[in-house]
N, C-alpha and C. Protein backbone atom coordinates (compact mmCIF):
# COMPACT_ATOMS: atom_id res chain seq x y z
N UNK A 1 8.11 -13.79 3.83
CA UNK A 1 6.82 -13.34 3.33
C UNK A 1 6.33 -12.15 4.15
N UNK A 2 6.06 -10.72 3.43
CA UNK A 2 5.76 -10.21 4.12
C UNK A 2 3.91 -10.11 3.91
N UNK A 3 4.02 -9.53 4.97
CA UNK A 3 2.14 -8.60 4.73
C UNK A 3 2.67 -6.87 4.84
N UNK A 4 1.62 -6.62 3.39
CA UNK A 4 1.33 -5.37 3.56
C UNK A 4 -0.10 -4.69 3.22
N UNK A 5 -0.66 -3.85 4.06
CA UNK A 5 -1.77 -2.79 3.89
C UNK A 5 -1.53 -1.52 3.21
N UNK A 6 -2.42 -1.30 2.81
CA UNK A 6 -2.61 -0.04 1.77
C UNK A 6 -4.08 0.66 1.92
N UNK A 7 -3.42 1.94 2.69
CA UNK A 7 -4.91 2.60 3.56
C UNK A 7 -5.23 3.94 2.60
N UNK A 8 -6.22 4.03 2.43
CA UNK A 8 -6.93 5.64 1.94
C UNK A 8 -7.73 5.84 3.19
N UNK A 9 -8.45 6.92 2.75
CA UNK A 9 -9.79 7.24 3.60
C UNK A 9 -11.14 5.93 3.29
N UNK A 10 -11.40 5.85 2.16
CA UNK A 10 -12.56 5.41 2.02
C UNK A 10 -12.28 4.30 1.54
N UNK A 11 -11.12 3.62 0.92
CA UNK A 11 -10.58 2.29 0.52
C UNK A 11 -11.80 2.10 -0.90
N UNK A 12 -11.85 3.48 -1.48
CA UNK A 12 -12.38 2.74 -3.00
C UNK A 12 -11.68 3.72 -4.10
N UNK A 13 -10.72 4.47 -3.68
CA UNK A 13 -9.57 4.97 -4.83
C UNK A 13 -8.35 4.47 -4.99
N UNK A 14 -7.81 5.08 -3.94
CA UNK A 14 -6.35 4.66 -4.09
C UNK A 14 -6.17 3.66 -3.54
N UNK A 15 -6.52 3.04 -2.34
CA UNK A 15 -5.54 2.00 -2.05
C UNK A 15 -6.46 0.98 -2.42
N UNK A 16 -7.61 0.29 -3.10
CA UNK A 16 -7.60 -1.11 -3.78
C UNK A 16 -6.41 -0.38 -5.08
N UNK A 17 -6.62 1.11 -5.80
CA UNK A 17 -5.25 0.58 -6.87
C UNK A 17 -3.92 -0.07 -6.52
N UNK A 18 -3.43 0.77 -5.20
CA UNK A 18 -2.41 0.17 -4.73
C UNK A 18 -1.80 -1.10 -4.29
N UNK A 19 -3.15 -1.71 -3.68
CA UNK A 19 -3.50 -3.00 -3.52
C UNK A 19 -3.02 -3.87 -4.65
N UNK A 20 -4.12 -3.70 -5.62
CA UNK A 20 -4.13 -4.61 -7.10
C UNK A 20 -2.42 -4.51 -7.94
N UNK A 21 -1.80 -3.02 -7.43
CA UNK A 21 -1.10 -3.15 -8.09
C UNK A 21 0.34 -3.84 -7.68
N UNK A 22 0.31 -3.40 -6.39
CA UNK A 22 1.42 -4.25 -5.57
C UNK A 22 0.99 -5.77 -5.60
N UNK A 23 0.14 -6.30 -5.29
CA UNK A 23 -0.61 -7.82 -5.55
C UNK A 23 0.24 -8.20 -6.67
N UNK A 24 -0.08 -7.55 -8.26
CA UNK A 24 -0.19 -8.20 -9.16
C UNK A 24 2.13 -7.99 -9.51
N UNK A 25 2.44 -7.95 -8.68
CA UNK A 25 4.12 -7.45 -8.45
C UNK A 25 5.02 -8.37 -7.70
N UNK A 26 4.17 -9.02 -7.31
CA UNK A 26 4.82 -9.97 -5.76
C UNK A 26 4.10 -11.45 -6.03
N UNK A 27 5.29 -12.30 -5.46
CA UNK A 27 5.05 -13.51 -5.73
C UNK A 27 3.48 -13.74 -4.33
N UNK A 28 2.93 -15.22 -4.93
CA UNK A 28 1.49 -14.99 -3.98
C UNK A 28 2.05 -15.60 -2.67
N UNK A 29 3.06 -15.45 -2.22
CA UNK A 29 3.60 -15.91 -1.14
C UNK A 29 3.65 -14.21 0.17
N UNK A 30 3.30 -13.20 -0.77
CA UNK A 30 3.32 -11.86 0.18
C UNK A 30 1.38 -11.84 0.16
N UNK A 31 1.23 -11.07 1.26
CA UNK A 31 0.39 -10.94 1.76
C UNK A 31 0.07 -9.52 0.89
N UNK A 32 -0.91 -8.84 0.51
CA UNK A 32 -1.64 -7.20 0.33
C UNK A 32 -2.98 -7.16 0.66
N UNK A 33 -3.16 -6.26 1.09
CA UNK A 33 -5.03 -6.12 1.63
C UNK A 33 -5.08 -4.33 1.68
N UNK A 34 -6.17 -3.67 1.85
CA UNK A 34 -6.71 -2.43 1.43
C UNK A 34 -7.36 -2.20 2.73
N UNK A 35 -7.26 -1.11 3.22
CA UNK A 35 -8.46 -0.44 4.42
C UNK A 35 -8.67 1.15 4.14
N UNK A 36 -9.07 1.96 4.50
CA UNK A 36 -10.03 2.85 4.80
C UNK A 36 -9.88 3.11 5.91
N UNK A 37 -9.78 4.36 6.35
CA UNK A 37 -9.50 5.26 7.66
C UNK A 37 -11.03 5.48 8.50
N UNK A 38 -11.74 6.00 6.73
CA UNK A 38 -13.27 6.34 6.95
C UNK A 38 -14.23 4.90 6.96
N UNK A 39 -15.48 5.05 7.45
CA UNK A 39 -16.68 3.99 7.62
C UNK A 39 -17.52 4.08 5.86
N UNK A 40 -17.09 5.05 5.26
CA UNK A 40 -18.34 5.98 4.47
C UNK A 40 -18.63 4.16 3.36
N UNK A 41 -17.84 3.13 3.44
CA UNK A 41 -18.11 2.22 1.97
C UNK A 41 -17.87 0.90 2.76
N UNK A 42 -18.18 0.79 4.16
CA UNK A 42 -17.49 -0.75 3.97
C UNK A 42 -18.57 -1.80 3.63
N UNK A 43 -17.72 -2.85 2.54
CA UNK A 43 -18.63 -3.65 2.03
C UNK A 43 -19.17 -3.24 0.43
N UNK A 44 -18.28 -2.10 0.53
CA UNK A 44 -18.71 -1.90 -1.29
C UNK A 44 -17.36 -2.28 -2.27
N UNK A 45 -17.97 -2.36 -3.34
CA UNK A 45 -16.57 -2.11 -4.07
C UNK A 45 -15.88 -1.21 -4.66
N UNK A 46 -14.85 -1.06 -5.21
CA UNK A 46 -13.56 0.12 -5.45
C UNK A 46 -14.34 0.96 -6.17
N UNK A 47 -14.32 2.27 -6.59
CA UNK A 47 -15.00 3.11 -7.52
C UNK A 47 -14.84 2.52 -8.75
N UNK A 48 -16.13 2.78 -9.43
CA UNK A 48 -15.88 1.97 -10.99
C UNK A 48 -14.63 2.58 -11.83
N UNK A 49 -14.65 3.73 -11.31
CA UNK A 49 -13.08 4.11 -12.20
C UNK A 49 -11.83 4.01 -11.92
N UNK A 50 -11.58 3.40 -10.63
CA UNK A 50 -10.39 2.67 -10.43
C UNK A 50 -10.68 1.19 -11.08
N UNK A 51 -11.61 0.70 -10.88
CA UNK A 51 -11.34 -0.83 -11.77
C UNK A 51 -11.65 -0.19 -13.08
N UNK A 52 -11.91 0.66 -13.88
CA UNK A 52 -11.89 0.54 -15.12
C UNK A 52 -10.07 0.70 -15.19
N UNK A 53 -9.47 1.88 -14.73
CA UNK A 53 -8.01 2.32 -14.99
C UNK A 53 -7.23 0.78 -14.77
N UNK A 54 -7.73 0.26 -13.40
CA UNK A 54 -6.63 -0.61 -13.27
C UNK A 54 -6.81 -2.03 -14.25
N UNK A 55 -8.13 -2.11 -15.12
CA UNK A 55 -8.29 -3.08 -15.54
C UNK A 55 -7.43 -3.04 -17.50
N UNK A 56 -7.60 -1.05 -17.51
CA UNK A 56 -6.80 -0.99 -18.57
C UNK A 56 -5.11 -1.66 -18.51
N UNK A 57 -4.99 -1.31 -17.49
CA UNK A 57 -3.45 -1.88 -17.08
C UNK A 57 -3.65 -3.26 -16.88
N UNK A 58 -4.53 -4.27 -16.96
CA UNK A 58 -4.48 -5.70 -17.15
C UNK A 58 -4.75 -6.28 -15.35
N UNK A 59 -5.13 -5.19 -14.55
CA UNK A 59 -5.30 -5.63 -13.24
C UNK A 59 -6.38 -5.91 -12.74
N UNK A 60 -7.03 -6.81 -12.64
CA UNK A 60 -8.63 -7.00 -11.73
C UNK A 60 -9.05 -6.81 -10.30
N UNK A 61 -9.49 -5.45 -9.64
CA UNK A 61 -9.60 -5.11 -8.50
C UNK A 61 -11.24 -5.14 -8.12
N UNK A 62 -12.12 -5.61 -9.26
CA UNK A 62 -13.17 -6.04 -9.38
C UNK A 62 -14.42 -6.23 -8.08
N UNK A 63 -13.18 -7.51 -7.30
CA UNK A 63 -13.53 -8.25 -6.39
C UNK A 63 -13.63 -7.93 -4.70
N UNK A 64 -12.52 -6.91 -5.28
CA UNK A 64 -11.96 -6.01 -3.88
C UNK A 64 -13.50 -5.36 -3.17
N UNK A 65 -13.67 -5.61 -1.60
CA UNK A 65 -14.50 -5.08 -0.36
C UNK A 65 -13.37 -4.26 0.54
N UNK A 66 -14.83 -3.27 0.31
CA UNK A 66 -13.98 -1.83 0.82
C UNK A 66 -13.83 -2.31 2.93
N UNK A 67 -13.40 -2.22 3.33
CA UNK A 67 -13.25 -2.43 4.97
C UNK A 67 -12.38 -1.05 5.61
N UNK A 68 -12.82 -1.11 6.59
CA UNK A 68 -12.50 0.18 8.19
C UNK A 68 -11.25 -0.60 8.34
N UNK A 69 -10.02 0.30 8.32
CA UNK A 69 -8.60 0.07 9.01
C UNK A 69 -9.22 -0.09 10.75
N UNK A 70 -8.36 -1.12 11.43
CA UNK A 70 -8.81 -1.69 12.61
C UNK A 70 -7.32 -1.25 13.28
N UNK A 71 -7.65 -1.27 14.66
CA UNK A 71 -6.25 -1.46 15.73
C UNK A 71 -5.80 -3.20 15.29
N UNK A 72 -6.08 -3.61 15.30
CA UNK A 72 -5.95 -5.33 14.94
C UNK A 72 -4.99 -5.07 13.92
N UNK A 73 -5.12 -4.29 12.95
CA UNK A 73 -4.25 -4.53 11.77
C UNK A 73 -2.75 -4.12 11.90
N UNK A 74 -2.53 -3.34 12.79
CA UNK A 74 -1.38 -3.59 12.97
C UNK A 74 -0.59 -4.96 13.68
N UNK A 75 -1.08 -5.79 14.03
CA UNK A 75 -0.85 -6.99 14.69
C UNK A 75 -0.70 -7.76 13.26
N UNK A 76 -1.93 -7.82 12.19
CA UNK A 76 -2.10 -8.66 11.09
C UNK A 76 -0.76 -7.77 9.78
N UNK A 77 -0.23 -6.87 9.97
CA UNK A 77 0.53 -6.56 8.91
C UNK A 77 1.59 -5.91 9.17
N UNK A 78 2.56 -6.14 8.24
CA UNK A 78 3.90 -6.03 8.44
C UNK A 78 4.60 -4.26 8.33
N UNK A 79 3.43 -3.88 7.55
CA UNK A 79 4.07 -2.50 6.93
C UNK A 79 2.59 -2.14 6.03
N UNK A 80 2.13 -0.99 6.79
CA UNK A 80 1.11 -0.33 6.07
C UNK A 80 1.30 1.18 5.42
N UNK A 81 1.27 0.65 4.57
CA UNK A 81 1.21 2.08 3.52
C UNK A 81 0.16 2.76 3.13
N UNK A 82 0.20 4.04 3.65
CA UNK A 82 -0.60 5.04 3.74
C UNK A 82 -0.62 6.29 2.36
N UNK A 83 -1.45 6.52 2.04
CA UNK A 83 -1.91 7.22 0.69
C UNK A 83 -1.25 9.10 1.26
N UNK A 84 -1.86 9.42 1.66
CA UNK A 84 -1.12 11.09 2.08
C UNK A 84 -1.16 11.57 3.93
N UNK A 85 -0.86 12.55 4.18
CA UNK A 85 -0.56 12.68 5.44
C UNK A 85 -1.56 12.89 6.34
N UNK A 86 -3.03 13.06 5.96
CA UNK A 86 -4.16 12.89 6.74
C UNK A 86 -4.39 11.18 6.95
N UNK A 87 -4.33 10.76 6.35
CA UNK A 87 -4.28 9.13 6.30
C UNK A 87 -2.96 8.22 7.81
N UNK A 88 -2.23 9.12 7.44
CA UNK A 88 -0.94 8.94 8.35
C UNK A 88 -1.36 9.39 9.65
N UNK A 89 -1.72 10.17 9.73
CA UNK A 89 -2.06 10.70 10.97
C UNK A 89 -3.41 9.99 11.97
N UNK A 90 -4.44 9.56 10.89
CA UNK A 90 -5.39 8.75 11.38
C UNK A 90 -4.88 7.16 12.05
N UNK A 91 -3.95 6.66 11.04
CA UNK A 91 -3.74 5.69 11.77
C UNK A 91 -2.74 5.60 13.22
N UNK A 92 -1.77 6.84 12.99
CA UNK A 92 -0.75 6.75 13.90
C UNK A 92 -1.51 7.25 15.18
N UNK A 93 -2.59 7.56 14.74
CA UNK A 93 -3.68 7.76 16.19
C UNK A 93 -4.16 6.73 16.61
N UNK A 94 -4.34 5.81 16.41
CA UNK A 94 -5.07 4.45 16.43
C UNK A 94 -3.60 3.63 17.03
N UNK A 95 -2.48 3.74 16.89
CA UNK A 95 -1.31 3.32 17.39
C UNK A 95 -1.59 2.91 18.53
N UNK A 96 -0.93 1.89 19.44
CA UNK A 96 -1.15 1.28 20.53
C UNK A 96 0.23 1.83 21.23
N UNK A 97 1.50 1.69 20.67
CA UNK A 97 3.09 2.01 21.01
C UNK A 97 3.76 2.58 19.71
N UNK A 98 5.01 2.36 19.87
CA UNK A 98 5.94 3.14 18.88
C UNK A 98 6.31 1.86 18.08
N UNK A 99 6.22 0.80 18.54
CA UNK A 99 6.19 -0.64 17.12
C UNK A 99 5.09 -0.12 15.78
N UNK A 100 4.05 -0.17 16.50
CA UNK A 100 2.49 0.05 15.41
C UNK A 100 3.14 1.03 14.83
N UNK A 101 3.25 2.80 15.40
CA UNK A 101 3.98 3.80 14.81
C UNK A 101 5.27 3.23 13.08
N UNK A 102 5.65 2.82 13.53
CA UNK A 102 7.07 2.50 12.93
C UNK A 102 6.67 1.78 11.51
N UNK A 103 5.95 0.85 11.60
CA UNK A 103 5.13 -0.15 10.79
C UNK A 103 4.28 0.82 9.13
N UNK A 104 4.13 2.56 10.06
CA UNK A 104 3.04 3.41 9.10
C UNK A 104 4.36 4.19 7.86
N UNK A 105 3.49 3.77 7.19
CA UNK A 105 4.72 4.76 5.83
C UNK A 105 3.71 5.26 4.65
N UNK A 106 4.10 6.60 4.28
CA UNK A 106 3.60 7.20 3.26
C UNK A 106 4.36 6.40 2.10
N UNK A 107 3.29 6.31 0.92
CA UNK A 107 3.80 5.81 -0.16
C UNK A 107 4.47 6.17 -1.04
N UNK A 108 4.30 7.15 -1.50
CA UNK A 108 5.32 8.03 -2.16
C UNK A 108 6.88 7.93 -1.62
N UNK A 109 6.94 8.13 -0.64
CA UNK A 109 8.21 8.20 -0.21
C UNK A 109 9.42 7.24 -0.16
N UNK A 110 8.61 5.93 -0.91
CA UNK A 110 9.48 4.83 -1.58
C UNK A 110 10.09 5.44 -3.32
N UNK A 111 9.41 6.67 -3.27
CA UNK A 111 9.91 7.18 -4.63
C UNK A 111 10.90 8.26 -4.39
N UNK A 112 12.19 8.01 -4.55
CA UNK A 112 13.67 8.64 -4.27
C UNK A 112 13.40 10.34 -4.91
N UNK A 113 12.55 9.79 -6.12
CA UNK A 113 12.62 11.20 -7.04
C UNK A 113 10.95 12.21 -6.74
N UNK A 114 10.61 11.76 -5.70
CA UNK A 114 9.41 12.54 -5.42
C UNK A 114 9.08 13.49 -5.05
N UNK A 115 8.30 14.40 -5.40
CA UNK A 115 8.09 15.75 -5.65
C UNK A 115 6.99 16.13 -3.71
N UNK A 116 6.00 15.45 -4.22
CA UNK A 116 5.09 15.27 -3.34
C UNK A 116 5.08 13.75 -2.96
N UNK A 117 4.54 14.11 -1.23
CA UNK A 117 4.49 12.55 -0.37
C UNK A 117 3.10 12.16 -0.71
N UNK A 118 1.93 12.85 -1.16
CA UNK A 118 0.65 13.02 -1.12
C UNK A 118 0.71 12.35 -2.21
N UNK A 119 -0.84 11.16 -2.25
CA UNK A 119 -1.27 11.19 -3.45
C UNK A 119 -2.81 11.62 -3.38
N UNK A 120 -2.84 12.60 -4.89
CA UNK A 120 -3.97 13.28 -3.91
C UNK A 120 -5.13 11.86 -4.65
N UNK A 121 -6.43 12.53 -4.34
CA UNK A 121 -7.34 11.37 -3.79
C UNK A 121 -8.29 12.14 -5.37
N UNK A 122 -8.72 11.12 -5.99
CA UNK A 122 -9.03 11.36 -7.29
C UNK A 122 -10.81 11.58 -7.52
N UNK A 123 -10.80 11.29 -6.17
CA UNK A 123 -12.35 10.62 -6.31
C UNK A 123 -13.55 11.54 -6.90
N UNK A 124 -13.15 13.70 -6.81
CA UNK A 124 -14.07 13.94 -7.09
C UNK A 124 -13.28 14.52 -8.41
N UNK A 125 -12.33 13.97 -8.83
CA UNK A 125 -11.99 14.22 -10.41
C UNK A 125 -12.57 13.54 -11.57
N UNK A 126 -11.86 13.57 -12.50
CA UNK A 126 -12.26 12.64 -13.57
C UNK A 126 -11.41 11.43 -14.06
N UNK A 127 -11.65 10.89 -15.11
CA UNK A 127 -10.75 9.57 -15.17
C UNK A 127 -9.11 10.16 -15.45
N UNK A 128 -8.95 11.17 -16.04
CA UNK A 128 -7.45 11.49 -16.28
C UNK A 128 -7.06 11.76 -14.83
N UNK A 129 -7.64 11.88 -13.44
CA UNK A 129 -6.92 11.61 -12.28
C UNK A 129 -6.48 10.24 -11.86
N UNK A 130 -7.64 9.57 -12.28
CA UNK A 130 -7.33 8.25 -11.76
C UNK A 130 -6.45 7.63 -12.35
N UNK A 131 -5.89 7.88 -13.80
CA UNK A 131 -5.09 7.70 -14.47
C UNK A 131 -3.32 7.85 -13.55
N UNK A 132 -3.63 9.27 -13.25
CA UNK A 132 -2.58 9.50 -12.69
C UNK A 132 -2.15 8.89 -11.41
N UNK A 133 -3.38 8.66 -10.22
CA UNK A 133 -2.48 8.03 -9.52
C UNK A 133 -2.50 7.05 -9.56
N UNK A 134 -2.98 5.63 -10.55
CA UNK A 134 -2.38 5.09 -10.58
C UNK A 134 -1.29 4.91 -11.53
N UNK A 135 -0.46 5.99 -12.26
CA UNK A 135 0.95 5.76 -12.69
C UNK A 135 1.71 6.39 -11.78
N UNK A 136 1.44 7.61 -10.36
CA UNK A 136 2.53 6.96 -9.18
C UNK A 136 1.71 5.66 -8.24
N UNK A 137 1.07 5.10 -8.23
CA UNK A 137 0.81 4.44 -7.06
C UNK A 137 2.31 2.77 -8.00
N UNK A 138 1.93 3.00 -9.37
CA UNK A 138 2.43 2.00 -10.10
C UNK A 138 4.00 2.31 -9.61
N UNK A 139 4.21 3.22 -9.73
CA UNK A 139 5.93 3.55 -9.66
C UNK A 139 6.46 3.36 -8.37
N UNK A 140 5.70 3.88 -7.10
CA UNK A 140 5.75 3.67 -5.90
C UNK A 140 5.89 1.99 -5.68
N UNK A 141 4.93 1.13 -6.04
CA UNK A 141 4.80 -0.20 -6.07
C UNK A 141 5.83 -0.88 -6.13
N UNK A 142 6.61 -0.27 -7.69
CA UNK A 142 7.48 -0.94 -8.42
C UNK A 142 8.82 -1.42 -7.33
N UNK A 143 8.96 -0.08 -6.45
CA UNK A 143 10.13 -0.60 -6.06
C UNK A 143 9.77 -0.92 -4.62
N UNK A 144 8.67 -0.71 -3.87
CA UNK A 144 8.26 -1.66 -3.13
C UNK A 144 8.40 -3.45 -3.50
N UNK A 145 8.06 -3.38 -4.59
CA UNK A 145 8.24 -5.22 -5.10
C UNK A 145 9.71 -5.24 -5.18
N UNK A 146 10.62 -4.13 -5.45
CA UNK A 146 12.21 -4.63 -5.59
C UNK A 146 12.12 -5.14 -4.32
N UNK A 147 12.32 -3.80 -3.30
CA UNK A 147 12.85 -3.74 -1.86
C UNK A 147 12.41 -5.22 -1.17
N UNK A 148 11.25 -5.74 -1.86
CA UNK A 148 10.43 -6.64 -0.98
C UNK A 148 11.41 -8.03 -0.98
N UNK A 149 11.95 -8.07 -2.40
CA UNK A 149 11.82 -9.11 -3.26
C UNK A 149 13.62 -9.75 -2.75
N UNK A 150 14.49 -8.17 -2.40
CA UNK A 150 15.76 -8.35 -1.96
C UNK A 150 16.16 -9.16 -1.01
């Protein structure tokens, strides 16, 4: 069983999608949880237009509280996946040693055929962004749940 995190900046775009969507991929025996690099939402919930997108896709992220990525969390998770390379960099600052380091992975980069490591951050777009990342955050996921599942 593993645990995994799924960090943005503000934990109310991309990573509750990523969250909900890796969640809803994996038996409930794996662990997923969502953090935020930034303070700007904790205690709110996901932007209404990520739960509308992810709810079109049959996913309920509804419930999801936005929370501050902690030094702790690398202790509590197995492998945190990070949304683009400002995100990466925030946490690998927060690193204690080169274990924590090792643990940080851009998400995209579970996608063999990927163009960009970035997903960009939708928040001051419109719904046809949010659309989009979550059909890579979905694709990224997908084979996260293989790799997991092997």
């Amino acid at each position: 069983m593993a645990k995994i995190l799924m960090v943005c900046l503000g934990n109310i775009c991309r990573s509750p999608l990523a969250h909900g969507i890796l969640q809803s991929k994996l038996p409930d025996s794996f662990i997923v949880d969502s953090a935020g690099t930034g303070n700007y939402h904790i205690g709110s919930p996901p932007d209404s237009r990520s739960i509308s997108v992810a709810k079109k896709h049959g996913i309920d992220i509804s419930t999801q509280k936005c929370r501050q990525f902690k030094v702790s969390d690398f202790d509590r998770f197995d492998i945190i996946y990070v949304m683009d390379s400002s995100n990466y960099n925030n946490v690998v600052n927060l690193a204690r040693d080169s274990k924590d380091v090792s643990k940080v992975k851009l998400i995209l980069e579970e996608i063999k055929t990927v163009i960009s490591s970035e997903v960009p951050d939708p928040y001051y777009g419109d719904i046809s962004d949010f659309e989009y990342v979550f059909n890579v955050l979905n694709e990224a996921c997908e084979q996260i749940a293989i790799n997991l599942k092997d």
